[in-house]
N, C-alpha and C. Protein backbone atom coordinates (compact mmCIF):
# COMPACT_ATOMS: atom_id res chain seq x y z
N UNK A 1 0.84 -1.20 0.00
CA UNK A 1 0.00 0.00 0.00
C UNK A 1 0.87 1.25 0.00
N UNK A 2 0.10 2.14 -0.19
CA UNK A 2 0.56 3.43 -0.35
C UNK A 2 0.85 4.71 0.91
N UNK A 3 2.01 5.24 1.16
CA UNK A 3 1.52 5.75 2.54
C UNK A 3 0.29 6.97 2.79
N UNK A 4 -0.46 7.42 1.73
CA UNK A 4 -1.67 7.92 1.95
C UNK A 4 -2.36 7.23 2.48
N UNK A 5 -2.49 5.82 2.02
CA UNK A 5 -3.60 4.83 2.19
C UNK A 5 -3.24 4.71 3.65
N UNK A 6 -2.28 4.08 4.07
CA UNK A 6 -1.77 3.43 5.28
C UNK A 6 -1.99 4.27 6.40
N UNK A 7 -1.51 5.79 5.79
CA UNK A 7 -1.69 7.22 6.56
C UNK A 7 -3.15 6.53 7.40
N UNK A 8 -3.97 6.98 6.36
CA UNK A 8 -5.28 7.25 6.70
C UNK A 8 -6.09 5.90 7.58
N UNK A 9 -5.47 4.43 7.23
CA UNK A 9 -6.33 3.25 8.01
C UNK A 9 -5.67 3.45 8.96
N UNK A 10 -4.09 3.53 9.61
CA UNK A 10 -3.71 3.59 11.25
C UNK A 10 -4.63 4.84 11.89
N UNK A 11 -4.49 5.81 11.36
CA UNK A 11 -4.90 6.95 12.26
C UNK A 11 -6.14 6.69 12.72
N UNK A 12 -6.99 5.69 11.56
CA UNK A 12 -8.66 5.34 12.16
C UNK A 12 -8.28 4.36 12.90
N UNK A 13 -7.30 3.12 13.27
CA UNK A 13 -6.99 2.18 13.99
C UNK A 13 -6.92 2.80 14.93
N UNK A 14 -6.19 3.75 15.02
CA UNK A 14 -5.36 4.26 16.52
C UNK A 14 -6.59 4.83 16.63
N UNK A 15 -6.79 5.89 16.31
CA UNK A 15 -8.63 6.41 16.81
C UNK A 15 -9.19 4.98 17.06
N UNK A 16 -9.65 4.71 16.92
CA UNK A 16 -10.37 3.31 18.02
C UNK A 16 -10.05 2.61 19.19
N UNK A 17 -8.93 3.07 19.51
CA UNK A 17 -8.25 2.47 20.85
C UNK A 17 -8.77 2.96 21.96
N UNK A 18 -9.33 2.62 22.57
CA UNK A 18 -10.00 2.95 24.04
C UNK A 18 -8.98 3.68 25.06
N UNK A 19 -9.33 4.41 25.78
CA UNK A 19 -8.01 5.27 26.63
C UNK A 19 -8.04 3.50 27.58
N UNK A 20 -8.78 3.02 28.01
CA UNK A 20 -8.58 1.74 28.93
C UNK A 20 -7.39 0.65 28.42
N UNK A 21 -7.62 0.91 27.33
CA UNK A 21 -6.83 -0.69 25.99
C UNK A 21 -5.83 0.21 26.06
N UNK A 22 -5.12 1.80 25.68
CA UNK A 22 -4.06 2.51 25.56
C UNK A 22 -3.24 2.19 26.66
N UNK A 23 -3.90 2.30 27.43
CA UNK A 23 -2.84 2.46 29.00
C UNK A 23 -2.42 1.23 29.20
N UNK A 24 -2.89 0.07 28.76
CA UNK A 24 -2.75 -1.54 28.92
C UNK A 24 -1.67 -1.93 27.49
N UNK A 25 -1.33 -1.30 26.28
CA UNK A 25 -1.15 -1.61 25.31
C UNK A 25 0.42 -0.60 25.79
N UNK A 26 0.22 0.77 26.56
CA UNK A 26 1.57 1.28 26.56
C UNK A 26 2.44 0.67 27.83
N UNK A 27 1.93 0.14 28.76
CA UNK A 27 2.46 -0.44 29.90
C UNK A 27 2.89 -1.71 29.10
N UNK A 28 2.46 -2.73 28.66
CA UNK A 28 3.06 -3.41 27.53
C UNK A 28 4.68 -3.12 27.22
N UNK A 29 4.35 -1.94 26.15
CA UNK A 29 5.45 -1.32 25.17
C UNK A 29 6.51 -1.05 26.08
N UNK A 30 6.32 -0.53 27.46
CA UNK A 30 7.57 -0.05 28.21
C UNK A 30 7.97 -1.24 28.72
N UNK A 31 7.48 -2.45 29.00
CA UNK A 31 7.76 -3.80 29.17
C UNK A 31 8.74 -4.43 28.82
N UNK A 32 8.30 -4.46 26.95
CA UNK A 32 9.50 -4.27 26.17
C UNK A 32 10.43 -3.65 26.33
N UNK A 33 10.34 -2.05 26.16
CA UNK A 33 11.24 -0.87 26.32
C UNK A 33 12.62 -1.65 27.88
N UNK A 34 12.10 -2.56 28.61
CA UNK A 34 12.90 -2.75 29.78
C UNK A 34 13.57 -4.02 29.22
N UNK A 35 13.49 -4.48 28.12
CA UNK A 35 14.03 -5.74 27.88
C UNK A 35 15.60 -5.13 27.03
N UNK A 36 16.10 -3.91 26.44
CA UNK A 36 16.52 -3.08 25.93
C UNK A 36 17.42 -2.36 26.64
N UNK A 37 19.13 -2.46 26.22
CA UNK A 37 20.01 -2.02 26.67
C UNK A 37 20.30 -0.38 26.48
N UNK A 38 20.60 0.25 26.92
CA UNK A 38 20.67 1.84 26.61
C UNK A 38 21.66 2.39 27.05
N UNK A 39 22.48 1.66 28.09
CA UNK A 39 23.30 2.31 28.93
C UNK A 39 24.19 3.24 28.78
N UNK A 40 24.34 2.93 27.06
CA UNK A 40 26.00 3.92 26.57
C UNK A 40 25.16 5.35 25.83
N UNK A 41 23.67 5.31 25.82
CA UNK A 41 23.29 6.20 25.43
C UNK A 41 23.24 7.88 25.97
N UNK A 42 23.63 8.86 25.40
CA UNK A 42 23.70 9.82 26.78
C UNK A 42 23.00 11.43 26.99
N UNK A 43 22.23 10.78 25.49
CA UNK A 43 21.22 12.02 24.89
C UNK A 43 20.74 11.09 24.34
N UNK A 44 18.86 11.43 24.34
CA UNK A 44 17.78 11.17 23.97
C UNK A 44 16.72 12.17 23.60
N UNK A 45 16.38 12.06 21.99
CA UNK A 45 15.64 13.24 22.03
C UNK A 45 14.27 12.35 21.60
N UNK A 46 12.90 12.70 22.68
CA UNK A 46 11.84 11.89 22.37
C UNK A 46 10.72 13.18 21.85
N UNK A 47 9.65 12.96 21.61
CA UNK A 47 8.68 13.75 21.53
C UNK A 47 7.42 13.74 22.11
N UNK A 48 6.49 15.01 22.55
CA UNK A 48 5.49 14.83 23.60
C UNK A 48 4.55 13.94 22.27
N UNK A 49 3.91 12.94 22.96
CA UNK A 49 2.40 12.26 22.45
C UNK A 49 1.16 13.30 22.18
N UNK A 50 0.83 13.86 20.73
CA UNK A 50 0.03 14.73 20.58
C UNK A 50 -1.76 13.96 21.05
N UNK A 51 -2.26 14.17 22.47
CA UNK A 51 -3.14 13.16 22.65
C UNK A 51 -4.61 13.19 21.45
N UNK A 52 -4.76 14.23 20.70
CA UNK A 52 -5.85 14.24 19.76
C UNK A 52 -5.30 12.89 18.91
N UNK A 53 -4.36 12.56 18.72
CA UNK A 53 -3.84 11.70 17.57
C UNK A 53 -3.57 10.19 18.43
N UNK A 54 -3.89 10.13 19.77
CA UNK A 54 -3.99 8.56 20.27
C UNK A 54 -2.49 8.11 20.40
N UNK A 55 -1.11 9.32 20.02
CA UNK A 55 0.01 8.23 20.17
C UNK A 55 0.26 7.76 21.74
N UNK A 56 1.37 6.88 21.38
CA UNK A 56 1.93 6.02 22.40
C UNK A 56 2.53 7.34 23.39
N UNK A 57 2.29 6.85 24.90
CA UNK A 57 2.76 7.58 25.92
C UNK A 57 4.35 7.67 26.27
N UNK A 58 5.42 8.06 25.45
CA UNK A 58 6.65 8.19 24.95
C UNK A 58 6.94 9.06 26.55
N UNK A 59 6.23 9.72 27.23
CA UNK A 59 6.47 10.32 28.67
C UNK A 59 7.04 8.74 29.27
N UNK A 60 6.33 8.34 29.44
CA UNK A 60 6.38 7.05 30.55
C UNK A 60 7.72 6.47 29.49
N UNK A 61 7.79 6.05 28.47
CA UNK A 61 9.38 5.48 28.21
C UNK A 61 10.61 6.36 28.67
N UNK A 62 10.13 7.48 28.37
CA UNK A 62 11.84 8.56 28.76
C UNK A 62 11.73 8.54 29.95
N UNK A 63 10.53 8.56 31.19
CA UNK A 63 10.72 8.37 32.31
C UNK A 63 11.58 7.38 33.01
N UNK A 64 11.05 6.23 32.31
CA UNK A 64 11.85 4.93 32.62
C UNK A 64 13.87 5.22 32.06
N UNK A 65 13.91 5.59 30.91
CA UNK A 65 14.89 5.38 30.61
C UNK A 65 16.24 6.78 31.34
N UNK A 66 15.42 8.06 32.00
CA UNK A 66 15.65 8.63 33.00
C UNK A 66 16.31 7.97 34.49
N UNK A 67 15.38 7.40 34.34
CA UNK A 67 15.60 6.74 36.12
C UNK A 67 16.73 5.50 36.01
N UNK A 68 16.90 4.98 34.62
CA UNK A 68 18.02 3.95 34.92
C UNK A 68 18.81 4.18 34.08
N UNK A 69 19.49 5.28 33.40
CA UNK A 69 20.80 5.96 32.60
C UNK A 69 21.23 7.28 33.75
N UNK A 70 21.84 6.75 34.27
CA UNK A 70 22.33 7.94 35.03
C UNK A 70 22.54 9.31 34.27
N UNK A 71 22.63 10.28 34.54
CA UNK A 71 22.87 11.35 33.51
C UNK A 71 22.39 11.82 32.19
N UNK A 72 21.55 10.90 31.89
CA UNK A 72 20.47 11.36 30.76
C UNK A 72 20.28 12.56 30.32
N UNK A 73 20.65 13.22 29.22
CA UNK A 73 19.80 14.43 28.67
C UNK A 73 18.97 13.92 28.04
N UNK A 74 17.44 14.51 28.02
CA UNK A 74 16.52 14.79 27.15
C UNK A 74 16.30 15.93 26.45
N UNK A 75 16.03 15.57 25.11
CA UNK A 75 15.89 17.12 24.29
C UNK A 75 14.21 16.22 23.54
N UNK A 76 13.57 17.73 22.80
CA UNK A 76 12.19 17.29 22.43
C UNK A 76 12.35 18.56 21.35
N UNK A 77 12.21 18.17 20.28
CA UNK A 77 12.02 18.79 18.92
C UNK A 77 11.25 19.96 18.78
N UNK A 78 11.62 21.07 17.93
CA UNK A 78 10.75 22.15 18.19
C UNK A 78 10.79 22.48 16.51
N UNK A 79 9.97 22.51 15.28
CA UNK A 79 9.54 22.26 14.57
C UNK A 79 9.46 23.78 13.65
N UNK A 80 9.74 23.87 12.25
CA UNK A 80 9.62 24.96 11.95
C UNK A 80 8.83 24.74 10.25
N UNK A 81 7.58 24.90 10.24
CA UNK A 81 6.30 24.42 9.37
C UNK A 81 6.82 25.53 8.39
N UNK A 82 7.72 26.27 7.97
CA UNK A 82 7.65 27.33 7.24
C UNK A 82 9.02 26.33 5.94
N UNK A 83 10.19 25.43 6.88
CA UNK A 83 10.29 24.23 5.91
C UNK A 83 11.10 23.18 6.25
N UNK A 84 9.93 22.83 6.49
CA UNK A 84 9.96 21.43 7.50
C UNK A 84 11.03 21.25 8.35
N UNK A 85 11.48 21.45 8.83
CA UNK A 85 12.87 21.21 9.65
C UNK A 85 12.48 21.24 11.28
N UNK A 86 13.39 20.32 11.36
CA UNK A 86 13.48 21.03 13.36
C UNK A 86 14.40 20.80 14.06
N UNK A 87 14.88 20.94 14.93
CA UNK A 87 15.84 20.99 16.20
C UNK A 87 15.45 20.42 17.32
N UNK A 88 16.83 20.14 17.98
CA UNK A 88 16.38 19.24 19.14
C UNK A 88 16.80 20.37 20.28
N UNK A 89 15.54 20.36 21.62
CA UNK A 89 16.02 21.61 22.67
C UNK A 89 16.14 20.88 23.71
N UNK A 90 17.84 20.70 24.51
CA UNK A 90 17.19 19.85 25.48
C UNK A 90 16.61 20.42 26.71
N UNK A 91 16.12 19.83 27.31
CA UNK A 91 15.18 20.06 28.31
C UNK A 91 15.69 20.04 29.80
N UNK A 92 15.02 20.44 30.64
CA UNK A 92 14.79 20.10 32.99
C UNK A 92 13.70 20.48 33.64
N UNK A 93 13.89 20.32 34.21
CA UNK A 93 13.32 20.49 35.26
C UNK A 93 12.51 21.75 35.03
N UNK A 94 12.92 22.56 34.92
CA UNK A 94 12.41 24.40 34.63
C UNK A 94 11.99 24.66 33.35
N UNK A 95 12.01 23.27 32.63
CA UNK A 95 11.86 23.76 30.88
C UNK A 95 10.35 24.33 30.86
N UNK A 96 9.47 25.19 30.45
CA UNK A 96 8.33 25.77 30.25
C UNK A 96 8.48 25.30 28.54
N UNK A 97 6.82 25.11 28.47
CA UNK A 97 6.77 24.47 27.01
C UNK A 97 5.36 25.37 26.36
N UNK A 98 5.28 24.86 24.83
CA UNK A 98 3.85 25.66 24.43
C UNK A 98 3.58 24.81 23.97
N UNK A 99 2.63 24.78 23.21
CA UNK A 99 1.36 23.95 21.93
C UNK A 99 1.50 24.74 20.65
N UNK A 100 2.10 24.04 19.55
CA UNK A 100 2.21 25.13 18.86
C UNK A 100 0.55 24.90 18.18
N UNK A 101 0.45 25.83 16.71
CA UNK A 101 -0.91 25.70 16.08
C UNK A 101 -1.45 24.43 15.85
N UNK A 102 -0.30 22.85 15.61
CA UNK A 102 -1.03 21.49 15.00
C UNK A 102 -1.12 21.04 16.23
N UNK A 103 -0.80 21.41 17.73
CA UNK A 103 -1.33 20.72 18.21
C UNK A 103 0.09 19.70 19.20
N UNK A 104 1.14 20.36 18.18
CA UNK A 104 2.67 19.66 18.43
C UNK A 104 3.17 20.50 20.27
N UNK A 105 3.20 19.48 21.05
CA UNK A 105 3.78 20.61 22.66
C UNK A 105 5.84 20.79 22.20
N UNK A 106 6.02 21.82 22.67
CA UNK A 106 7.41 21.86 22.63
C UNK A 106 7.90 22.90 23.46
N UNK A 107 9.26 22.39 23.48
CA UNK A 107 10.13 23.39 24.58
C UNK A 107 9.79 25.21 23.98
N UNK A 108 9.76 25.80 25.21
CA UNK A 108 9.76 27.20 24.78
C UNK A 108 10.96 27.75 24.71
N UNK A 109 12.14 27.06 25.43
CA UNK A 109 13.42 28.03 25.10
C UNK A 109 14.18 27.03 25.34
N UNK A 110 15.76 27.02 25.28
CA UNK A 110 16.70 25.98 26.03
C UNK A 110 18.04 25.94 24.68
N UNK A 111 18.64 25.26 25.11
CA UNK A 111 19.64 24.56 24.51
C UNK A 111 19.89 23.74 23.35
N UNK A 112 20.16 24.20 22.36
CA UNK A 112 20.09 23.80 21.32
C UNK A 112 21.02 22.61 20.91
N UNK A 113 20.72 21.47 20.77
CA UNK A 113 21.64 19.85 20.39
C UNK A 113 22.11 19.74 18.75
N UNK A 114 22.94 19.58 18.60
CA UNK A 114 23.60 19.59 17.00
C UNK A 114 22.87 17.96 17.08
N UNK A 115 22.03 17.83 15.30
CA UNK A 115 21.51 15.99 15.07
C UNK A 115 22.99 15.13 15.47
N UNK A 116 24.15 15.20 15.54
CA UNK A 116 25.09 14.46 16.02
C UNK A 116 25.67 14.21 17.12
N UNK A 117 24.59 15.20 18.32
CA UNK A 117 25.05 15.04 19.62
C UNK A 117 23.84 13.97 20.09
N UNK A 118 23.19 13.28 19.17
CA UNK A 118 21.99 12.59 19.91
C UNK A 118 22.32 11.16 19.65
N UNK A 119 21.83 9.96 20.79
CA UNK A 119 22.71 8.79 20.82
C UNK A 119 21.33 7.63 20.79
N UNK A 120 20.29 8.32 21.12
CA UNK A 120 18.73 7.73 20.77
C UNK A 120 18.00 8.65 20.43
N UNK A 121 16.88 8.36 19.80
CA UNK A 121 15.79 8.63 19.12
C UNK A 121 14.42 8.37 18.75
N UNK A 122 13.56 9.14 19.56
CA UNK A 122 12.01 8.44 20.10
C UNK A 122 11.49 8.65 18.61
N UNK A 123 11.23 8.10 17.50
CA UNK A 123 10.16 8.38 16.01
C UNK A 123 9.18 8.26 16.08
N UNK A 124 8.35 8.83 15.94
CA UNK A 124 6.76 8.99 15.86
C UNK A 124 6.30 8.07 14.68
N UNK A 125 5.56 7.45 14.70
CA UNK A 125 5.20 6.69 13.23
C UNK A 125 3.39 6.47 13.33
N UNK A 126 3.02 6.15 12.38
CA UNK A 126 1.12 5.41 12.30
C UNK A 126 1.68 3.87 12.16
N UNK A 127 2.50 3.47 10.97
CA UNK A 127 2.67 2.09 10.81
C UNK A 127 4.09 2.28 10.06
N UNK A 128 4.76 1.01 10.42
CA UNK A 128 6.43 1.16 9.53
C UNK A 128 5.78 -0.61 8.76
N UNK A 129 6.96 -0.62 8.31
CA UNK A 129 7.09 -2.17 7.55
C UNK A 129 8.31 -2.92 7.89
N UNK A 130 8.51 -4.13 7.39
CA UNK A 130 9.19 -5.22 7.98
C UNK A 130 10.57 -4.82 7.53
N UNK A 131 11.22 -3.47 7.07
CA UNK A 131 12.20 -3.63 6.68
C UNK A 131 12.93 -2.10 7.47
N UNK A 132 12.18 -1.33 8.21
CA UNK A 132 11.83 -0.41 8.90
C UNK A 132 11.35 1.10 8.81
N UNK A 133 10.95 0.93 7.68
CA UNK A 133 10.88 2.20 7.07
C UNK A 133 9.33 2.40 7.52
N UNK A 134 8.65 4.27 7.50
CA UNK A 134 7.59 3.99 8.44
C UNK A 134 6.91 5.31 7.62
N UNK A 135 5.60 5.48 8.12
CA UNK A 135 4.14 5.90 7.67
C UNK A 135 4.31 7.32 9.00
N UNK A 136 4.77 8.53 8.56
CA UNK A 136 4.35 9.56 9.52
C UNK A 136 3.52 10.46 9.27
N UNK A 137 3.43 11.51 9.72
CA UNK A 137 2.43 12.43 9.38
C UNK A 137 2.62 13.07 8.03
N UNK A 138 3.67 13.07 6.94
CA UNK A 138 3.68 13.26 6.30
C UNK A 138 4.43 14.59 5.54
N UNK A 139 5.26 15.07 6.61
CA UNK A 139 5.94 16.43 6.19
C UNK A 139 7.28 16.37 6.11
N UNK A 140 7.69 15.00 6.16
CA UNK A 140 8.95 14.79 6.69
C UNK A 140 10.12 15.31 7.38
N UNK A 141 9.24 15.73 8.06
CA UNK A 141 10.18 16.54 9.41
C UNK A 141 11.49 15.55 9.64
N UNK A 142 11.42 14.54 10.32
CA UNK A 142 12.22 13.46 11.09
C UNK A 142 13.21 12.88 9.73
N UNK A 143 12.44 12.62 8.99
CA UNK A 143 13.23 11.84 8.00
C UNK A 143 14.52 13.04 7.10
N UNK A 144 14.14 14.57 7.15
CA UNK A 144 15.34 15.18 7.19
C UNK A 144 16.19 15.59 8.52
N UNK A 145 15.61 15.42 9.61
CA UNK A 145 16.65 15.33 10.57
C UNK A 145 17.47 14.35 11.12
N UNK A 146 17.19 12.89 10.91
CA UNK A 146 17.40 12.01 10.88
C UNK A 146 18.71 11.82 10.18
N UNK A 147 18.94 12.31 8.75
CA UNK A 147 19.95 11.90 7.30
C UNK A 147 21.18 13.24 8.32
N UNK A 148 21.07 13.77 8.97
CA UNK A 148 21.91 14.81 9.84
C UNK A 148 22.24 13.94 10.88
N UNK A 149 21.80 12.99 11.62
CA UNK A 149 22.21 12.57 12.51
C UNK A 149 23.56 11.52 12.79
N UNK A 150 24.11 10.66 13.42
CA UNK A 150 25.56 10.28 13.39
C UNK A 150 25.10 8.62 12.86
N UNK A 151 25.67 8.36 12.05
CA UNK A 151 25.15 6.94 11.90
C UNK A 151 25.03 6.07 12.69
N UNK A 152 25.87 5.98 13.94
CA UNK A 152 25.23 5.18 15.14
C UNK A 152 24.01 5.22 16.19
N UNK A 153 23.32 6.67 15.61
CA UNK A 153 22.64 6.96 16.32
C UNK A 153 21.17 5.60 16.63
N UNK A 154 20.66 5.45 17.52
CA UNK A 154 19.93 4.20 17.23
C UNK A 154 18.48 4.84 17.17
N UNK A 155 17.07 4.60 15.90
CA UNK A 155 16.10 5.18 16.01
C UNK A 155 15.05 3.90 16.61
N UNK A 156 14.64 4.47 17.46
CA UNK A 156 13.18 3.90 17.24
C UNK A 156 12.09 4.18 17.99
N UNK A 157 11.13 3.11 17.02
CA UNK A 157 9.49 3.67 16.92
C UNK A 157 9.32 2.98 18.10
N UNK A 158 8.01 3.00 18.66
CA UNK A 158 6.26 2.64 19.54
C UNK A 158 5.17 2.25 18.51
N UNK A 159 4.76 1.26 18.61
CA UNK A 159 3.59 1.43 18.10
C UNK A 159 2.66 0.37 17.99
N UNK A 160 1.09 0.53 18.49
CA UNK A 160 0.33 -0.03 19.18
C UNK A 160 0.25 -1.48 17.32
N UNK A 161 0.55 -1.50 16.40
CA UNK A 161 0.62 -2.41 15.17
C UNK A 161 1.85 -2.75 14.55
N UNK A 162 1.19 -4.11 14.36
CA UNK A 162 2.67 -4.65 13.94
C UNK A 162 3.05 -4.46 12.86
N UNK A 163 4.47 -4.62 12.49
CA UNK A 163 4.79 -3.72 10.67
C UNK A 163 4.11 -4.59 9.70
N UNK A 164 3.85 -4.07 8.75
CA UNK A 164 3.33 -4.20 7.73
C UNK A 164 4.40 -5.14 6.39
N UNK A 165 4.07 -5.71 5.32
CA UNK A 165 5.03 -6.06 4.65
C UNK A 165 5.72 -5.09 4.37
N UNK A 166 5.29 -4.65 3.28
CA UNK A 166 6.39 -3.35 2.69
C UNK A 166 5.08 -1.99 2.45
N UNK A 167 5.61 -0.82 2.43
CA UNK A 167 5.20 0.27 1.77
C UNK A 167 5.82 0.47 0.85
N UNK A 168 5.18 0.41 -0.26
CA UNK A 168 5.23 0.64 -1.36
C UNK A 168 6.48 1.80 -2.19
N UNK A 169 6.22 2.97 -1.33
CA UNK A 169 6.56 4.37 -2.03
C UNK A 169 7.47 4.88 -1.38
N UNK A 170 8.36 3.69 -0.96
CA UNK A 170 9.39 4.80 0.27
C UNK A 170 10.68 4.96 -1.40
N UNK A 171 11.28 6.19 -0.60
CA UNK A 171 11.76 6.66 -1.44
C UNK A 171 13.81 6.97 -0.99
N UNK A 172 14.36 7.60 -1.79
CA UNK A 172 15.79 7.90 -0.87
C UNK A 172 15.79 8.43 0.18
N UNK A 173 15.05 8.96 0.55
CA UNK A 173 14.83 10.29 1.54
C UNK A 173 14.64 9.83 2.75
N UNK A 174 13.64 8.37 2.33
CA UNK A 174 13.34 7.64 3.72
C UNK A 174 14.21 6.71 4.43
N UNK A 175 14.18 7.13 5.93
CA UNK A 175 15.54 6.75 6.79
C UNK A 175 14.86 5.12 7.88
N UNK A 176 14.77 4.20 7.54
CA UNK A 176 14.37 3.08 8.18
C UNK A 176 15.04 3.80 9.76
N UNK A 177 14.12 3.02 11.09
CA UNK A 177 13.94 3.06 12.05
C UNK A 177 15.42 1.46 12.17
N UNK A 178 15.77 1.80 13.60
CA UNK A 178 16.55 0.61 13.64
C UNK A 178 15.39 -0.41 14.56
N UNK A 179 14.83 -0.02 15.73
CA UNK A 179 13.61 -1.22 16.19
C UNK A 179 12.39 -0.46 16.32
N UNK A 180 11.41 -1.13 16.13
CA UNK A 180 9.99 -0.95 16.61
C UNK A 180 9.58 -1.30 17.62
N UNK A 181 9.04 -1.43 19.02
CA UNK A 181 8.74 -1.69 19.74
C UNK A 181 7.13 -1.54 19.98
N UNK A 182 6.31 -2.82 19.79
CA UNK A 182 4.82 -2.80 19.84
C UNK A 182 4.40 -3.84 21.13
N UNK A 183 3.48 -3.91 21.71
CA UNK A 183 3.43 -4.75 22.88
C UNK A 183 3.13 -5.99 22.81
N UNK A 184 3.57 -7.00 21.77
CA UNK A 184 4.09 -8.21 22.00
C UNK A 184 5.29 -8.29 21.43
N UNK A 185 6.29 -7.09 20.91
CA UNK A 185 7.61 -7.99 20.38
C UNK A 185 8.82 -6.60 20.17
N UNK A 186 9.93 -6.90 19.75
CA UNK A 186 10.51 -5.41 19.70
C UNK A 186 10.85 -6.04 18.03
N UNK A 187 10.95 -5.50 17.36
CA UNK A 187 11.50 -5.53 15.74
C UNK A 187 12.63 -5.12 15.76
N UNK A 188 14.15 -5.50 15.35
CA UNK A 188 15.26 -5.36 14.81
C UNK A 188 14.99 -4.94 13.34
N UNK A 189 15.63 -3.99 12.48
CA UNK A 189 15.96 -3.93 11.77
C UNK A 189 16.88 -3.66 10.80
């Protein structure tokens, strides 16, 4: 399939998920998330869960991965719709954040991370495929910040479905995820 097509059946999938089945499906995913070594990681840039859109609770993974990486930075993307691009800001304790117009939360001020100071990477996806390449909102924000990042950097998705065979229409541009993590399995890729 096509990622219009694919676009459009996850987002009605994920719209159908009950907040009861979410909270049972992301406690799951961080399950996984604990089966998963991280230790040498020492920057993580994740992103807030836009809740109109049903994603995975990516709070509760960086929490976890907070409390057992000693020294953790977190940074969270701050987005510039004028062309496509974004930056990673990292974040504390004192970080104050906004909503921008789609709905995206982000840091209001902070510290700006070069894509090569980051050692993980939370990706937002609807559905990827078995080879890791994935279905996002469609502006390709990530997938040009991503081709900036250090090649060891390790990406990966959440997501309440399992990959798909292939999408059809991925193109050069598109940067495969290294695992998926859904709540019965983690995907290597």
């Amino acid at each position: 399939m096509l990622k219009k097509e694919l676009r459009k059946i996850y987002k009605e999938q994920r719209a159908n998920i009950s907040s009861k089945e979410k909270l049972k499906l992301d406690d799951l995913m961080l399950l996984q998330l604990q089966k998963m070594y991280f230790e040498d990681s020492i920057t993580l840039l994740t992103y807030w869960p836009i809740g109109n859109n049903n994603e995975p609770n990516t709070h509760l993974y960086s929490s976890f991965l907070r409390h057992t990486i000693p020294g953790l930075q977190i940074a969270y993307p701050v987005s510039d719709f004028t062309d496509s691009s974004m930056k990673a800001i990292l974040i504390n304790e004192d970080t104050a954040y906004t909503t921008n117009q789609y709905g995206i939360t982000e840091p209001k001020e902070g510290i700006e991370l070069k894509p090569t100071d980051l050692d993980l990477i939370f990706v937002p996806l609807l559905i990827c495929d078995e080879q890791g390449f994935r279905v996002g909102y469609g502006k390709g924000f990530y997938d040009k910040f991503l081709a900036q990042c250090k090649s060891d950097a390790i990406t990966l998705g959440f997501n309440y479905f399992s990959p798909i065979d292939k999408i059809q229409d991925t193109d050069e541009y598109d940067i495969p995820l290294n695992y998926c993590i859904t709540p019965e399995h983690i995907y290597e890729f």
